[in-house]
C-alpha atoms as a PDB file:
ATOM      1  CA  UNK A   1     -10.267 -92.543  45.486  1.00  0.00           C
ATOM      2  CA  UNK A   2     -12.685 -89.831  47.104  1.00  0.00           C
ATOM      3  CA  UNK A   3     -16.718 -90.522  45.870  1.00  0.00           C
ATOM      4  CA  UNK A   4     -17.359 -87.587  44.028  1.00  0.00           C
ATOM      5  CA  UNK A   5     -21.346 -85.782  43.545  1.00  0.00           C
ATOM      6  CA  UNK A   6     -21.155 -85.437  39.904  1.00  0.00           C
ATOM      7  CA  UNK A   7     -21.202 -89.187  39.254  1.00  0.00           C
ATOM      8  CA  UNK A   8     -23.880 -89.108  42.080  1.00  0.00           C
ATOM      9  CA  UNK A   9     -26.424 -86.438  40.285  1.00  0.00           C
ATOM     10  CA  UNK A  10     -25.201 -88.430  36.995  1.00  0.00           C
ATOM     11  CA  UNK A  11     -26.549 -91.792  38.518  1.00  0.00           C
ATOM     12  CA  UNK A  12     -29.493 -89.953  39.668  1.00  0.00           C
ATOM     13  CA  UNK A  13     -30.389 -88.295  36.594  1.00  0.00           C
ATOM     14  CA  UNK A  14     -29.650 -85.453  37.312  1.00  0.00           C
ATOM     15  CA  UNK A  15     -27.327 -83.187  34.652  1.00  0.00           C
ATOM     16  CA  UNK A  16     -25.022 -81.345  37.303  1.00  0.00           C
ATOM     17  CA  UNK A  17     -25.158 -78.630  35.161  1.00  0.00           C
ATOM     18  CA  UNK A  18     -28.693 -78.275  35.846  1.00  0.00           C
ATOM     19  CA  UNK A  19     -27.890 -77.760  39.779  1.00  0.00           C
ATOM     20  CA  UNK A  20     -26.898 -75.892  42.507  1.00  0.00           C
ATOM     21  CA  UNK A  21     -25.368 -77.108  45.691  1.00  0.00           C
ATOM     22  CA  UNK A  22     -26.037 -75.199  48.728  1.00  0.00           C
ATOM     23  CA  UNK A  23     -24.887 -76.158  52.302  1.00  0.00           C
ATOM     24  CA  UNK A  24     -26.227 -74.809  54.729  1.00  0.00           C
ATOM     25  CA  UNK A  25     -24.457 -74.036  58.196  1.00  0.00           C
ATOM     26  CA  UNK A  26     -26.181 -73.146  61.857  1.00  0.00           C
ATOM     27  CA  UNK A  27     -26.200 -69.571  62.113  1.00  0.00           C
ATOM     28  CA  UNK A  28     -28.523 -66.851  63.850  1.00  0.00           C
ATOM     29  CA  UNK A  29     -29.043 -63.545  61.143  1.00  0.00           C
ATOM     30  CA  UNK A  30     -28.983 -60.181  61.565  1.00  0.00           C
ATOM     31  CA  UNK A  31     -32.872 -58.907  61.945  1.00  0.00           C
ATOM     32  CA  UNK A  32     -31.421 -56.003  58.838  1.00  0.00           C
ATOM     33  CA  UNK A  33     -31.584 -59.480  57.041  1.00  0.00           C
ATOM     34  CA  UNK A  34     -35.213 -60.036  56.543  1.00  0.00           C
ATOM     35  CA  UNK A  35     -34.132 -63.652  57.125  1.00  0.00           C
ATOM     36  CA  UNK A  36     -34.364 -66.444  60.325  1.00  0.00           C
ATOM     37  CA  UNK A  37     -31.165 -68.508  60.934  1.00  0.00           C
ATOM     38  CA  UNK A  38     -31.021 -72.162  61.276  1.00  0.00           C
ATOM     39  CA  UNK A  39     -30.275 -74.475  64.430  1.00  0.00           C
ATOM     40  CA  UNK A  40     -29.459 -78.265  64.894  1.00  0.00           C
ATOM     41  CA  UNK A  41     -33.766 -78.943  66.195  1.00  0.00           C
ATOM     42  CA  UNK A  42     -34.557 -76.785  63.043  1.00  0.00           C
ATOM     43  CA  UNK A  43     -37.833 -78.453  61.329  1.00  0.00           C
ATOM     44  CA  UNK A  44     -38.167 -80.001  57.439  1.00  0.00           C
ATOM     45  CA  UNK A  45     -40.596 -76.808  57.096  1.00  0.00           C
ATOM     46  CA  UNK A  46     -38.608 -74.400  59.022  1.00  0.00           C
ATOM     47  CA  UNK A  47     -35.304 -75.846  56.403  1.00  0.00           C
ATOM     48  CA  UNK A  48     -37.618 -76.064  53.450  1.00  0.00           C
ATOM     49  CA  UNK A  49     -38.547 -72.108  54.177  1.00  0.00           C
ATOM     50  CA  UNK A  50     -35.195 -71.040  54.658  1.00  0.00           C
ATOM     51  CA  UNK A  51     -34.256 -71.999  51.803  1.00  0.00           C
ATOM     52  CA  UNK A  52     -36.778 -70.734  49.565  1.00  0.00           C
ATOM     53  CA  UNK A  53     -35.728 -67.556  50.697  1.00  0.00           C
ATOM     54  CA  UNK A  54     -32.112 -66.089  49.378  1.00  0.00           C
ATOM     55  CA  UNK A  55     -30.970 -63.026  49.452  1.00  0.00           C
ATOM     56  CA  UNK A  56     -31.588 -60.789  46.549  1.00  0.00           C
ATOM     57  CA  UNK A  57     -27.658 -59.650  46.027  1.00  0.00           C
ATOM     58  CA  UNK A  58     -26.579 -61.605  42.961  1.00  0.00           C
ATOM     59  CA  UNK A  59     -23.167 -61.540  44.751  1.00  0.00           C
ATOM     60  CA  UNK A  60     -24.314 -63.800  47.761  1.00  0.00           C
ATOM     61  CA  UNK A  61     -26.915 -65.927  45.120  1.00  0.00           C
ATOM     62  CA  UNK A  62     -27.268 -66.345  41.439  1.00  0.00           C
ATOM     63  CA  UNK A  63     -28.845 -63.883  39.897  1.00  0.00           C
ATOM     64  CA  UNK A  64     -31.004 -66.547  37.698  1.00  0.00           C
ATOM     65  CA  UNK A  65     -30.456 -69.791  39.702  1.00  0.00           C
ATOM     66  CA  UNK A  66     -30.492 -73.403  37.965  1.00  0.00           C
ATOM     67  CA  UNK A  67     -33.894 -75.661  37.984  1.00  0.00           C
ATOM     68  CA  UNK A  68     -32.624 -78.083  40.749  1.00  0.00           C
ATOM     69  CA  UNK A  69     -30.790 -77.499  44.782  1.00  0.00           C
ATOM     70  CA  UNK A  70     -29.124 -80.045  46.174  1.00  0.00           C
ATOM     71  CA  UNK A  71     -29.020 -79.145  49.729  1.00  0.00           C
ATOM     72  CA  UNK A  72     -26.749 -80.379  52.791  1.00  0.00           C
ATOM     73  CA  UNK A  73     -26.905 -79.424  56.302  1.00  0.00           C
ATOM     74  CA  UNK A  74     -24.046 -78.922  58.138  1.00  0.00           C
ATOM     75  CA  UNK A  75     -23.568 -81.760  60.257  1.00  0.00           C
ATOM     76  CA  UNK A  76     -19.895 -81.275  62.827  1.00  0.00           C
ATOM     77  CA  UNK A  77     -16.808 -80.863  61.650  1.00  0.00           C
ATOM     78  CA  UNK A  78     -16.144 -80.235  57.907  1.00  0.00           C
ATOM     79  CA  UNK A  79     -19.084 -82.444  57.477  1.00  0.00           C
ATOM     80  CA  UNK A  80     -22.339 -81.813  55.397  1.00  0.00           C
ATOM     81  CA  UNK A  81     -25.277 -84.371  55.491  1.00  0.00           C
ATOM     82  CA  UNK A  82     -27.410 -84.413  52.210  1.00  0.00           C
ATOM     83  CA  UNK A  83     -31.161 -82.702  53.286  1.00  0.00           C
ATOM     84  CA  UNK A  84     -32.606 -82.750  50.006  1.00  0.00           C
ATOM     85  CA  UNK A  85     -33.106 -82.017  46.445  1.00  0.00           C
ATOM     86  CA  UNK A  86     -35.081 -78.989  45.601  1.00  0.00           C
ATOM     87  CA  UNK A  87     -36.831 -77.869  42.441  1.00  0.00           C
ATOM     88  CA  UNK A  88     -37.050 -74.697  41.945  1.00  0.00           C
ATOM     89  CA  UNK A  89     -39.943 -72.985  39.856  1.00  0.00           C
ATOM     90  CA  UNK A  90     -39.246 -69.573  39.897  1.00  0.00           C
ATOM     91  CA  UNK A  91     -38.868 -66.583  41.684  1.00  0.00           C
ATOM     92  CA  UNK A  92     -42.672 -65.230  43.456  1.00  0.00           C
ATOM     93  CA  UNK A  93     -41.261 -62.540  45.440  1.00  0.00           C
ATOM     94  CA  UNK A  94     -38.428 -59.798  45.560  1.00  0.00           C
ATOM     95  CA  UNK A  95     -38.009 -57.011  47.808  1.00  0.00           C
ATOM     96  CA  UNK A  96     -35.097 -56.081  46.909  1.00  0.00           C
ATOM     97  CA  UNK A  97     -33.477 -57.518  50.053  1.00  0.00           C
ATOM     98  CA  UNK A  98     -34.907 -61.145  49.505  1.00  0.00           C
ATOM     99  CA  UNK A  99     -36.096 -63.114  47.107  1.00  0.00           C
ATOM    100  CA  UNK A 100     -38.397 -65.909  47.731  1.00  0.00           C
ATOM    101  CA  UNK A 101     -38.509 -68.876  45.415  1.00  0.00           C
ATOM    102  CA  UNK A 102     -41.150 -71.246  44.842  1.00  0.00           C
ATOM    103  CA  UNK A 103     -39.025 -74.525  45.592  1.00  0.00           C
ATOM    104  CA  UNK A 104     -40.356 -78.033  46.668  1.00  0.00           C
ATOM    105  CA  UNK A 105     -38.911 -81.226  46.929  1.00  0.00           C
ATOM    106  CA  UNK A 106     -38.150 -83.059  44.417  1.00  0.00           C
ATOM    107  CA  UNK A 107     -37.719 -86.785  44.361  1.00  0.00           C
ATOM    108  CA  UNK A 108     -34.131 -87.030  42.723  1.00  0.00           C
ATOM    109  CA  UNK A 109     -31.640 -88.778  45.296  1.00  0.00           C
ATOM    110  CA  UNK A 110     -34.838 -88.957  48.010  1.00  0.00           C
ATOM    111  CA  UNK A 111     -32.578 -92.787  48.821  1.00  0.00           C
ATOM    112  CA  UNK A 112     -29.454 -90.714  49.953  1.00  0.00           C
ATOM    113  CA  UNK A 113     -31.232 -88.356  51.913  1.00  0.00           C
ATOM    114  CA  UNK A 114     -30.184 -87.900  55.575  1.00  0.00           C
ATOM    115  CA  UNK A 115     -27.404 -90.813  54.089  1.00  0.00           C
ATOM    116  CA  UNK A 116     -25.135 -88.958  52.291  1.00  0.00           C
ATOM    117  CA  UNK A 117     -22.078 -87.327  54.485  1.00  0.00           C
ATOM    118  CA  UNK A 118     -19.859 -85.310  52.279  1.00  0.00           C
ATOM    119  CA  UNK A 119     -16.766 -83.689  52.932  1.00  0.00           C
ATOM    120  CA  UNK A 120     -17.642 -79.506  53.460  1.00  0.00           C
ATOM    121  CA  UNK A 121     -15.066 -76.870  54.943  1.00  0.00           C
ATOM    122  CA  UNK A 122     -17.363 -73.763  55.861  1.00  0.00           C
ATOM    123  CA  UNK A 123     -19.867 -72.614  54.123  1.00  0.00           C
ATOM    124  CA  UNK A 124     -19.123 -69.093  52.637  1.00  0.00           C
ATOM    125  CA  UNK A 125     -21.665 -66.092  53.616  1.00  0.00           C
ATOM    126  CA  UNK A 126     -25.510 -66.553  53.763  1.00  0.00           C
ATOM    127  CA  UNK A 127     -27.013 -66.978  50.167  1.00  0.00           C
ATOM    128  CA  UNK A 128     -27.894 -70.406  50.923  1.00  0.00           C
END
């Protein structure tokens, strides 16, 4: 039987329905984007920063996104390695384009992170 997150977040205290998963791949974005892409020698900050900042089409991201982002990093494969657990605390910025969040790390799962390899086919277009 596979491990599954939910009894993960449950364990951690965390109420999945309180959360939003993002993984996110290694790509390079248009400059029309307003955003930098990632890479494999990315930084925590330069991670941290990228995801703060999603794009502002409720299509790609949710238009009022939960309290807390459990992010993995695509790591080979169909394989995502756990980064960390954001919370966010609102929206600061919105260009219409992007929207920046004020997001830092939380301590929820901080013993599973850079631990936890899930199972992750590709990511589906930049919102996270």
């Amino acid at each position: 039987m596979p491990l599954m997150l939910g009894p993960l977040l449950t364990d951690a205290g965390v109420d999945p329905t309180w959360v939003l998963v993002i993984r996110h791949g290694f790509a390079q974005e248009s400059q029309e984007s307003g955003l930098t892409g990632l890479h494999s020698d990315s930084t925590h900050s330069e991670i941290l920063e990228y995801t703060r900042r999603q794009s502002a089409d409720s299509r790609r991201f949710p238009a009022t996104p939960p309290p807390l982002w459990v992010v993995f990093i695509k790591e080979g494969g169909d394989q995502a390695r756990l980064w960390s657990v954001l919370e966010n605390r609102g929206e600061v910025e919105n260009t219409g384009i992007i929207r920046t969040f004020d997001a830092i790390e939380s301590e929820h799962m901080a013993d599973l992170r850079n631990r936890l390899v899930m199972g992750w086919r590709s990511p589906r277009a930049r919102g996270g």
